[in-house]
Protein backbone atom coordinates (compact mmCIF):
# COMPACT_ATOMS: atom_id res chain seq x y z
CA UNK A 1 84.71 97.22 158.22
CA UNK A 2 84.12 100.82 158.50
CA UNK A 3 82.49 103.06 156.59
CA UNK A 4 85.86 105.05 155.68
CA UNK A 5 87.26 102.11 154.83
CA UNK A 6 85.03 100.55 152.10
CA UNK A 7 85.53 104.03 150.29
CA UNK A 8 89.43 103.58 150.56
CA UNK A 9 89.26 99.95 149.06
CA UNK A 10 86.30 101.00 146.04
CA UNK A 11 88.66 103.92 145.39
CA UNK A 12 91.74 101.31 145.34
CA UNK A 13 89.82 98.90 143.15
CA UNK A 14 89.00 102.00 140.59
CA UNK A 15 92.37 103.02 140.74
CA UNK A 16 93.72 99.53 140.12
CA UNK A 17 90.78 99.42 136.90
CA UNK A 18 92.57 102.81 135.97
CA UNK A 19 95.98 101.91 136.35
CA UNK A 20 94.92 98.45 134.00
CA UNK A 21 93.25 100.17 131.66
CA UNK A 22 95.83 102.90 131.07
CA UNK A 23 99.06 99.96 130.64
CA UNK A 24 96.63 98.47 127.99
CA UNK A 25 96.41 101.43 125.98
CA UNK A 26 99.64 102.28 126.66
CA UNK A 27 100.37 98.80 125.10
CA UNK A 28 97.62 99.15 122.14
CA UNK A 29 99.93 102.51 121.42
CA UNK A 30 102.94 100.28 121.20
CA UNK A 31 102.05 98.27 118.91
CA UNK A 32 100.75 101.53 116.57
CA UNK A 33 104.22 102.91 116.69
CA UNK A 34 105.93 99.66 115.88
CA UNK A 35 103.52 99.39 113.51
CA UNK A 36 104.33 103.09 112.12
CA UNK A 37 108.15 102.26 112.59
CA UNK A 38 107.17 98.95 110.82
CA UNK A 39 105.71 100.60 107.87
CA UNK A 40 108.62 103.88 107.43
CA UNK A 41 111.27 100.86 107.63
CA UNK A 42 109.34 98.63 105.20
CA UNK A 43 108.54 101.50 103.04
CA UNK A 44 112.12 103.00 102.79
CA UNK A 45 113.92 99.95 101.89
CA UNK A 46 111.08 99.05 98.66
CA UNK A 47 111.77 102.64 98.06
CA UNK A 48 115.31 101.80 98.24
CA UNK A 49 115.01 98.76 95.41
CA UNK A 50 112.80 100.34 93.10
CA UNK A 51 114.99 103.63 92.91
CA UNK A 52 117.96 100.84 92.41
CA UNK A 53 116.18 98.96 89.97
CA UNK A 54 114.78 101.89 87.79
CA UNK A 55 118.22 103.56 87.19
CA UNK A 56 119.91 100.38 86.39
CA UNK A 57 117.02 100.06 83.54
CA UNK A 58 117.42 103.96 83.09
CA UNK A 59 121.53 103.66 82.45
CA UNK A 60 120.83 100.15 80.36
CA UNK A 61 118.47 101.67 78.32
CA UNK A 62 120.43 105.34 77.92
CA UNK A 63 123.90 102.73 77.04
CA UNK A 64 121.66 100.91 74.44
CA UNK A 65 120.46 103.86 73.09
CA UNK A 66 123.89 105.94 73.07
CA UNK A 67 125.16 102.27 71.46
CA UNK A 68 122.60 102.17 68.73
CA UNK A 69 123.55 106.18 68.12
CA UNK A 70 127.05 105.57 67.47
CA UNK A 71 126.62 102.69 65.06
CA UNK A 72 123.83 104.20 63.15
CA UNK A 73 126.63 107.68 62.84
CA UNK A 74 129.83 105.20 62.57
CA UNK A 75 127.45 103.67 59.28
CA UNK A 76 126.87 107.14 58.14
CA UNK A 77 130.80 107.39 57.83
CA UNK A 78 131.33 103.86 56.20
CA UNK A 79 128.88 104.56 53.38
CA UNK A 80 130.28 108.37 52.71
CA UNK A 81 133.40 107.08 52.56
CA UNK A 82 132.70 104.62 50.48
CA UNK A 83 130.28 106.00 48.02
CA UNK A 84 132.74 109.23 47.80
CA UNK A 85 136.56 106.64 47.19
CA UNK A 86 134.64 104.47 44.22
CA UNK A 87 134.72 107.61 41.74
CA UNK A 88 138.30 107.87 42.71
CA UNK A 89 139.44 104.53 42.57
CA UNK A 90 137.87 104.73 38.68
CA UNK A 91 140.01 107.95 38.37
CA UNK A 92 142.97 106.22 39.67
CA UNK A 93 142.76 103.41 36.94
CA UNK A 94 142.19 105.57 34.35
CA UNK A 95 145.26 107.30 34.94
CA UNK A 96 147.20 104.38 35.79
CA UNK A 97 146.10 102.71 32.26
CA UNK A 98 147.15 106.26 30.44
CA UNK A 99 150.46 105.82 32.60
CA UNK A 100 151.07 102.46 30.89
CA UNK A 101 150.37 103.32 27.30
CA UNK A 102 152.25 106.38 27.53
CA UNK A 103 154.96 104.02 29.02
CA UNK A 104 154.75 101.65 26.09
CA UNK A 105 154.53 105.01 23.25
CA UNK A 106 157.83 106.29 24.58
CA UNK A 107 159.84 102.81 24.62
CA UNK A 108 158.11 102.44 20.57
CA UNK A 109 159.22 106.44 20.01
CA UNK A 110 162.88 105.15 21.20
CA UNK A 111 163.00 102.36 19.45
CA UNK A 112 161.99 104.13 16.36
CA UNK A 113 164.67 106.75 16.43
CA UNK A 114 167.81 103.83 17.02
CA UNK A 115 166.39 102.12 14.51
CA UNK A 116 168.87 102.19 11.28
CA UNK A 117 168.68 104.56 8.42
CA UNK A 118 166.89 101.91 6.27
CA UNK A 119 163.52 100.91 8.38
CA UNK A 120 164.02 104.29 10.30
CA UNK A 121 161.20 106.31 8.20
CA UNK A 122 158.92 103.48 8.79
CA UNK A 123 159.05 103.32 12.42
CA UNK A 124 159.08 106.72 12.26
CA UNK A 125 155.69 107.33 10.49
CA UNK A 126 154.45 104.30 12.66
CA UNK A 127 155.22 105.42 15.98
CA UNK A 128 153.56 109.04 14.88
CA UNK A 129 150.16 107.42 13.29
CA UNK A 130 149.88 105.85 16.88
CA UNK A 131 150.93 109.02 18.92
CA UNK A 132 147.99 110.48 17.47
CA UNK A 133 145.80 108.36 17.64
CA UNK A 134 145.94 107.78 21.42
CA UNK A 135 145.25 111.63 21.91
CA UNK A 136 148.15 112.89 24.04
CA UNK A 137 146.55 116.16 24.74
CA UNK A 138 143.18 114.63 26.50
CA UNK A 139 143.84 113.84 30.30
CA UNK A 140 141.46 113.19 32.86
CA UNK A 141 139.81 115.53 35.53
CA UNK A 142 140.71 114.71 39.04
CA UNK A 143 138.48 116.61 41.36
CA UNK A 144 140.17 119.38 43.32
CA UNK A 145 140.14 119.29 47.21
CA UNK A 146 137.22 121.42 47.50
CA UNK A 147 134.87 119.05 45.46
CA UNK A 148 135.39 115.87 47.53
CA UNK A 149 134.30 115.33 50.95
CA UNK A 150 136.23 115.70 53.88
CA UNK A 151 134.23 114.07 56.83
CA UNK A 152 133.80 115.23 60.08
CA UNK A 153 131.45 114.98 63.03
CA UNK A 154 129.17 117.56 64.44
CA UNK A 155 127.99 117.13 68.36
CA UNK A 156 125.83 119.10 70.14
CA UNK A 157 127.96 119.92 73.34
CA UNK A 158 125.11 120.97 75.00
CA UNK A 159 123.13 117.71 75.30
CA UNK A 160 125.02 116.54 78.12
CA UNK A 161 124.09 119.84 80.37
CA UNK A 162 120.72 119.46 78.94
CA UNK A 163 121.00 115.22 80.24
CA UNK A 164 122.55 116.26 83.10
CA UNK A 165 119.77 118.61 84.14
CA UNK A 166 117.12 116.45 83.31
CA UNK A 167 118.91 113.50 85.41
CA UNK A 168 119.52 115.38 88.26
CA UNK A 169 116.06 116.75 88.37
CA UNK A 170 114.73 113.42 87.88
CA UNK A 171 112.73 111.19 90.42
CA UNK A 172 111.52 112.50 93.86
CA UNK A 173 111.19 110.91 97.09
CA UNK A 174 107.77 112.16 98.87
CA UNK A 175 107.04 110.85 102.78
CA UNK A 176 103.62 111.08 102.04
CA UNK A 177 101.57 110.49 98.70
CA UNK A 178 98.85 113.11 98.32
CA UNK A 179 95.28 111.27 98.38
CA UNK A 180 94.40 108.30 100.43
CA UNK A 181 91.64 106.23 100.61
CA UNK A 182 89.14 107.37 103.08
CA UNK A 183 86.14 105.11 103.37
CA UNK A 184 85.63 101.31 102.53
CA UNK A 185 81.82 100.76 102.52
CA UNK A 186 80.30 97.12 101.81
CA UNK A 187 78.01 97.19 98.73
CA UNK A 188 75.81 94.02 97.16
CA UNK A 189 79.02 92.23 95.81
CA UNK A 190 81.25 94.82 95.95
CA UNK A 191 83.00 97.47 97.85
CA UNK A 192 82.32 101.19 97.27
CA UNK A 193 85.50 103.21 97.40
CA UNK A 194 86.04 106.83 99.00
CA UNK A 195 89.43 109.21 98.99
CA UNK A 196 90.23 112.34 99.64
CA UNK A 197 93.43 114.33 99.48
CA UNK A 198 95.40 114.87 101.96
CA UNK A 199 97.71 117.67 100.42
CA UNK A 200 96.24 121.20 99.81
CA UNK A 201 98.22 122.23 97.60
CA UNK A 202 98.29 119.37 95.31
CA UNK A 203 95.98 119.91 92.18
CA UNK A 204 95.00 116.82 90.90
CA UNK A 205 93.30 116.66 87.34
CA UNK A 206 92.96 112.40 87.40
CA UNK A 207 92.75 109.87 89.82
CA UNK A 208 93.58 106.05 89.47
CA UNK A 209 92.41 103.27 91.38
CA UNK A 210 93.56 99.85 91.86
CA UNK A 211 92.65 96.77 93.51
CA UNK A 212 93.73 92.59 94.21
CA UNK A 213 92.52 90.11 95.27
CA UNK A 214 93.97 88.92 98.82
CA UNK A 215 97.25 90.58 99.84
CA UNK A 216 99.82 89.07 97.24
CA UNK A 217 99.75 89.25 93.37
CA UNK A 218 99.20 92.43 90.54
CA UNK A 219 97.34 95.11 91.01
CA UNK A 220 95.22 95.79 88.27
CA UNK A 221 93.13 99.16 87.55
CA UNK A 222 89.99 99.40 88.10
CA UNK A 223 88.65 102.97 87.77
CA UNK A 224 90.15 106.02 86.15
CA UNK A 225 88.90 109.23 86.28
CA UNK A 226 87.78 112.23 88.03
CA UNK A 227 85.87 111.22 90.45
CA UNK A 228 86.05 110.41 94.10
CA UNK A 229 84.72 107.50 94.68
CA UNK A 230 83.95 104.36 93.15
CA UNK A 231 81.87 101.02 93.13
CA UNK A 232 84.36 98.44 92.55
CA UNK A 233 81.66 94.67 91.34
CA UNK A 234 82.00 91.40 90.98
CA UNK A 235 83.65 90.78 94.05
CA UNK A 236 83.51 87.20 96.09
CA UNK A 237 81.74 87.60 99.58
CA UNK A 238 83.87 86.87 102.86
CA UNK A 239 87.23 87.68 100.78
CA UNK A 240 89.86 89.71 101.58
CA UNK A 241 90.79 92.90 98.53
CA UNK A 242 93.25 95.04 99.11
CA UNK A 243 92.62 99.04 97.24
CA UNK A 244 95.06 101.94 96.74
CA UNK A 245 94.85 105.00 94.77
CA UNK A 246 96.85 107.82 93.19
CA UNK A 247 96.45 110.98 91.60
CA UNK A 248 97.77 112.71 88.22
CA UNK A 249 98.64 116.44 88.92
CA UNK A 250 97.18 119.07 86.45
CA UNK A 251 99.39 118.96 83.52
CA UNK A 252 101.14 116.22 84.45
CA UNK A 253 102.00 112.49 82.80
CA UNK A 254 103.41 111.04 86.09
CA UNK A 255 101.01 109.36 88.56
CA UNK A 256 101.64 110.33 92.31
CA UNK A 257 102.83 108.08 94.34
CA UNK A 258 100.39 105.17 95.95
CA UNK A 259 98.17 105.75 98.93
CA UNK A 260 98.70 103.42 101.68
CA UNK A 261 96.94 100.13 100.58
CA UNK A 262 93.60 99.45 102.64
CA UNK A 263 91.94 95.80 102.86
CA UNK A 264 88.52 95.02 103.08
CA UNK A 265 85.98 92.60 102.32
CA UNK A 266 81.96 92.56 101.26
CA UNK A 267 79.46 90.11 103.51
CA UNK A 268 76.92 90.78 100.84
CA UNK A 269 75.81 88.54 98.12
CA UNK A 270 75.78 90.56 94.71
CA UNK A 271 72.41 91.75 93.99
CA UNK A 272 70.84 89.30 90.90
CA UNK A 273 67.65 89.22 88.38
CA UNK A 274 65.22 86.18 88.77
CA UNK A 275 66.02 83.56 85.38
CA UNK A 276 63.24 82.51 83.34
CA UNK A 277 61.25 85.50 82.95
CA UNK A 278 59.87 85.78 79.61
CA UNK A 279 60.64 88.89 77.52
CA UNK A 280 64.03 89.57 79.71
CA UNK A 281 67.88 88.50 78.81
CA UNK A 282 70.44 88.68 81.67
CA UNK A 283 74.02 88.99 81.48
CA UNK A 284 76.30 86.35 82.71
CA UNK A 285 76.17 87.50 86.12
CA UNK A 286 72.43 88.18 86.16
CA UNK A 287 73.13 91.79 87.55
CA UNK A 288 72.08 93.58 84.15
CA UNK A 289 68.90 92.60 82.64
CA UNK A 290 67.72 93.69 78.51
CA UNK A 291 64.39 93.86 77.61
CA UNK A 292 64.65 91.74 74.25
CA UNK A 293 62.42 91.15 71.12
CA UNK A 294 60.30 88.74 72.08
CA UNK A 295 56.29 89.31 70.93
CA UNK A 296 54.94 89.93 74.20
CA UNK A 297 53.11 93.67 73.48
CA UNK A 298 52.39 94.20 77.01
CA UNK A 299 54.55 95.18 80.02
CA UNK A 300 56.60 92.46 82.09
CA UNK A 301 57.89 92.64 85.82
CA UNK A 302 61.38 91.35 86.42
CA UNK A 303 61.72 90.79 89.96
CA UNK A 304 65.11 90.10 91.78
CA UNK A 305 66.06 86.59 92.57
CA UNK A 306 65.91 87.28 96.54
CA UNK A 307 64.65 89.65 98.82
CA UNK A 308 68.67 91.11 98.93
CA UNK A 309 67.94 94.86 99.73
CA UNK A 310 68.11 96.02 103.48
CA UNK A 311 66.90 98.95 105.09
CA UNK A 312 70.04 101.44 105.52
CA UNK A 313 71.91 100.14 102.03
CA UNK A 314 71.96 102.02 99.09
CA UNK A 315 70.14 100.50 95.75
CA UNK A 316 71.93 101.87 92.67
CA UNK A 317 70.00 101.18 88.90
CA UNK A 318 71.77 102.30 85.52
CA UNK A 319 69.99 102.53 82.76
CA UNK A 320 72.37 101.09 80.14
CA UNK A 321 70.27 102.36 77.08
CA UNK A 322 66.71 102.89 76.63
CA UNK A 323 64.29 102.21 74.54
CA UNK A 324 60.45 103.29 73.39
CA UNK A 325 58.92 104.62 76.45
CA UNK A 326 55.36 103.38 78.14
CA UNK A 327 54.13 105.26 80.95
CA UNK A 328 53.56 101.36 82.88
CA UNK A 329 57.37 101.14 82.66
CA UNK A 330 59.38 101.51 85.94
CA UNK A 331 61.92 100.29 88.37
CA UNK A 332 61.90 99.95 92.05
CA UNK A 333 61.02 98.28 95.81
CA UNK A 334 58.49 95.46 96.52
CA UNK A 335 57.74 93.25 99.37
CA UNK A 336 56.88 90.40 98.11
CA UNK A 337 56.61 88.93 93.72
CA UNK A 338 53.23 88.72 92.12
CA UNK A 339 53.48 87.32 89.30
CA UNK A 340 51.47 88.22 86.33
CA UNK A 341 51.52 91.87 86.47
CA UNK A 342 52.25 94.33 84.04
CA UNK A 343 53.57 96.71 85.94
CA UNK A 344 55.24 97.64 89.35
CA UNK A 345 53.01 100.77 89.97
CA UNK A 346 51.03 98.80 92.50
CA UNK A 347 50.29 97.74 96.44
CA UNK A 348 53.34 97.12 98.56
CA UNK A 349 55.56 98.45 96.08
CA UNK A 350 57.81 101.98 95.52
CA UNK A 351 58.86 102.50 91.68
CA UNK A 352 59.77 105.49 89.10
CA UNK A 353 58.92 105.28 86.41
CA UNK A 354 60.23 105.83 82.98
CA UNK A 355 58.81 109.65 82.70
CA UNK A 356 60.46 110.35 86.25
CA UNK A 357 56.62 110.25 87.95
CA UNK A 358 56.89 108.53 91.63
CA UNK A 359 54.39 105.95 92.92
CA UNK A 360 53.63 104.59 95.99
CA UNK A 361 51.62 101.87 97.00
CA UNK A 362 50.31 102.43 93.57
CA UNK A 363 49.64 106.16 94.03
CA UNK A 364 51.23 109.08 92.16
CA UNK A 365 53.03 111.53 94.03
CA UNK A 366 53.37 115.15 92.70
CA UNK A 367 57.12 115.12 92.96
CA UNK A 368 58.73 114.11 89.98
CA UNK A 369 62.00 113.96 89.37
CA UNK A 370 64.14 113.98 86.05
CA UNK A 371 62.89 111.25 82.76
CA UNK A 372 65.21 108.47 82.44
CA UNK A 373 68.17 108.76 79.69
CA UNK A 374 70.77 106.54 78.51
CA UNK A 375 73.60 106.06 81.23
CA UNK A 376 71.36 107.93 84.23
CA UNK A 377 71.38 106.33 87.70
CA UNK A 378 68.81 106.40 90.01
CA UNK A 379 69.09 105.37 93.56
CA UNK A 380 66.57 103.82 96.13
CA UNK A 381 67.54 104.60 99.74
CA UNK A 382 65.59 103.25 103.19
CA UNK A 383 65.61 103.57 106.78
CA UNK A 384 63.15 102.35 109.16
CA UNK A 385 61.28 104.65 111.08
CA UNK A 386 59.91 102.81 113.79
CA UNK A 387 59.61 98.83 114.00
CA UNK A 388 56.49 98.71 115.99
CA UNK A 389 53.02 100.15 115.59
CA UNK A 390 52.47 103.07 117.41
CA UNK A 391 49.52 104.57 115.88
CA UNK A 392 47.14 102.39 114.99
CA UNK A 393 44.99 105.13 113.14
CA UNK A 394 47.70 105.37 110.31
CA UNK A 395 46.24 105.39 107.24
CA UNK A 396 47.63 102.03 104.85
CA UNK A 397 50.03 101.01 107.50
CA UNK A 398 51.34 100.69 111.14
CA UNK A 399 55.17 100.34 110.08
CA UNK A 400 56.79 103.28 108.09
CA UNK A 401 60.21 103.25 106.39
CA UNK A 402 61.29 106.45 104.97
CA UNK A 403 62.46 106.35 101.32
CA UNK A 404 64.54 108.56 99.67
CA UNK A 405 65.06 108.35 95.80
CA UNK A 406 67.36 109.90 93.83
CA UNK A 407 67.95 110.66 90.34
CA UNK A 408 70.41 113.07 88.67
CA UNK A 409 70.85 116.20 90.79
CA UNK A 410 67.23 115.84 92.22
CA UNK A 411 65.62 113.40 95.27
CA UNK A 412 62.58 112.88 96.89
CA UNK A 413 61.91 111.97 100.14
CA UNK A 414 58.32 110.65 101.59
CA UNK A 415 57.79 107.92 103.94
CA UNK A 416 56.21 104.44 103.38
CA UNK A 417 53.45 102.97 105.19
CA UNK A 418 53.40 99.08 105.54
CA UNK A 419 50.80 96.47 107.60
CA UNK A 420 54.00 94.58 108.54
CA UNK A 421 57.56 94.96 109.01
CA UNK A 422 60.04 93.85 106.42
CA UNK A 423 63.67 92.83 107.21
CA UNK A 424 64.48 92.71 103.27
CA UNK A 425 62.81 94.04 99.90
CA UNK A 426 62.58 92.79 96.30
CA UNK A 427 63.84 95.09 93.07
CA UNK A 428 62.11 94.80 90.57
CA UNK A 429 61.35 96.42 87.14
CA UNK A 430 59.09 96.35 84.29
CA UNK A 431 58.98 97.71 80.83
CA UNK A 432 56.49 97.03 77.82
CA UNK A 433 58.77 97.66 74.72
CA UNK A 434 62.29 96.36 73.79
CA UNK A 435 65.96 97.94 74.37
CA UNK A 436 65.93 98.95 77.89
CA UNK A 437 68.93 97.86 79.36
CA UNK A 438 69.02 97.98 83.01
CA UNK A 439 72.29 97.05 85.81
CA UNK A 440 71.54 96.54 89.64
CA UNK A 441 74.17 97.06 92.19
């Protein structure tokens, strides 16, 4: 086979790779636009049901509430008319019983004057004791027109333009919500959360985020707030969550609508303090560890169940509260436990400590960052700089990872010298008095 030949097929073969490899992403964009068809179909029609669903509870409610109007103002009536027909009814029977004896006086006053000439002055001076007696000139007041009450109703005519604004201006549709989540980032036991907005011109004063476990069930909330991100804990390895957010404009009482719901999962195991330590209590899920009463006067290292920090993760302390400082106190990095010291300002190990003074390998540094107070956070942060030696004449080391901590607005940044490389590192911390209170994530 010639020369010109060979070229013809190798170009034919590329071309034939080309054509391949165009129908499959041809295909892969396929399936993205059923997908987007799949989620603007699936999306209008729950929009669809819950716009359904919340005016039938809007007119129920409004119907109950118009219901509950009219009886309450139909009960007004009953008890005005009432209360305002008893004083008459009394009037009426008065005058009814003054009817009757006047009545009976006039048939006696008849009688008396056909009575004969004999018994006539009798009956006469009878009939006239009991005339007076009954008091013909005293009659009873009967309120005039003006005094009793003639009901009406009073309606405000211009609630229904005022209802019928507010209904027609109420509810909106919107095509796209205004934040969405941005980053999913695998954390010790959790998942740390990132979004952003996605509409300029939306202010947003709050933001609320939710998550679930697995794809089915109730969301619940898990972080609200002004922040954008978030460390959502306690999470179960190798399981599927599924996170969505919204935001509250400035001013507003109505949450946005939802961002599109992402799912991911954590392959880490949840960072946890080593049991059995004297002169430490741990919370259920040995992630927070108190520094209790006991009468040990000297300082204690906690160290972490397992070496579970990597290089190129982020270690995250809080200090829940604090208590009497000790310049021996501190939190940080080790490579391996030793037990019986006092303190983690030694070999092998990077650690603050309480006064915001940085050690290495046992040595002070002369950056110092901010002293530890109640709530503060403080972050470890590693990368390895090379795996292999490649200077032999490095002083305290051949392997070097460089270590970034962080606390409030400040860092520091310095790199580590070590005789071996280390795949994973121990936290640890140790404090001499009682109350510090101190959560790992």
């Amino acid at each position: 086979m010639s020369i010109e030949a060979d070229i013809l097929l190798q170009e034919a073969k590329e071309s034939i790779e080309a054509a391949q490899n165009y129908k499959t992403e041809l295909q892969q964009r396929l399936q993205d636009l059923n997908q987007a068809r799949k989620q603007v179909k699936g999306s209008a029609t729950q929009t669809r049901e819950v716009l359904k669903q919340h005016f039938r509870d809007l007119g129920g409610v409004l119907t109950k509430l118009l219901d509950e109007r009219l009886a309450s103002l139909l009960l007004e009536v009953d008890t005005i008319e009432q209360n305002s027909i008893r004083p008459l009814d009394d009037c009426q029977k008065l005058i009814e019983q003054g009817v009757g004896t006047a009545d009976e006086l006039l048939r006696e006053g008849e009688a008396a004057l056909r009575c004969s000439i004999g018994g006539k002055d009798d009956k006469l001076c009878s009939f006239t004791k009991k005339a007076l007696q009954i008091q013909l000139d005293s009659l009873p007041e009967v309120p005039s027109l003006v005094d009793v009450p003639c009901l009406s109703a009073q309606l405000d005519e211009s609630l229904l333009g005022v209802l019928r604004e507010r209904i027609f201006s109420h509810g909106t549709v919107a095509s796209h919500p205004p934040v969405q989540i941005d980053e999913l980032t695998e954390r010790p036991g959790g998942i740390q959360v990132r979004w952003c907005k996605v509409d300029d011109e939306f202010a947003a004063q709050d933001y609320r985020l939710q998550y679930r476990k697995g794809t089915s069930g109730l969301f619940e909330d898990v972080y609200v707030g002004q922040d954008m991100e978030y460390i959502v804990l306690h999470m179960d390895p190798n399981m599927d969550y599924q996170f969505r957010v919204c935001a509250r404009g400035d001013g507003q009482r109505e949450w946005s609508p939802w961002s599109i719901p992402q799912v991911a999962y954590t392959t880490l195991a949840p960072h946890e303090w080593s049991t059995g330590t004297e002169g430490y209590s741990l919370s259920s899920r040995r992630n927070m560890a108190l520094r209790n009463d006991t009468a040990l006067s000297r300082g204690v290292v906690l160290y972490s169940k397992a070496p579970t920090y990597f290089c190129g993760q982020t270690l995250t302390f809080q200090i829940i509260t604090a208590g009497q400082v000790d310049k021996r106190d501190s939190i940080g990095v080790c490579v391996e436990c030793v037990n019986g010291q006092e303190t983690l300002q030694r070999d092998r190990a990077v650690c603050i400590s309480t006064n915001g003074a940085v050690f290495v390998n046992g040595k002070e540094m002369t950056n110092q960052l901010p002293p530890f107070t109640m709530g503060c956070i403080v972050t470890f942060d590693m990368e390895m700089v090379n795996l292999y030696p490649v200077n032999n004449n490095l002083e305290g080391g051949s392997h070097k990872l460089r270590v970034t901590i962080g606390s409030g607005s400040r860092e520091v940044v310095f790199d580590w010298l070590l005789d071996e490389p280390c795949d994973s590192l121990h936290f640890a911390c140790s404090f001499a008095y009682p109350g510090w209170k101190v959560l790992v994530f």
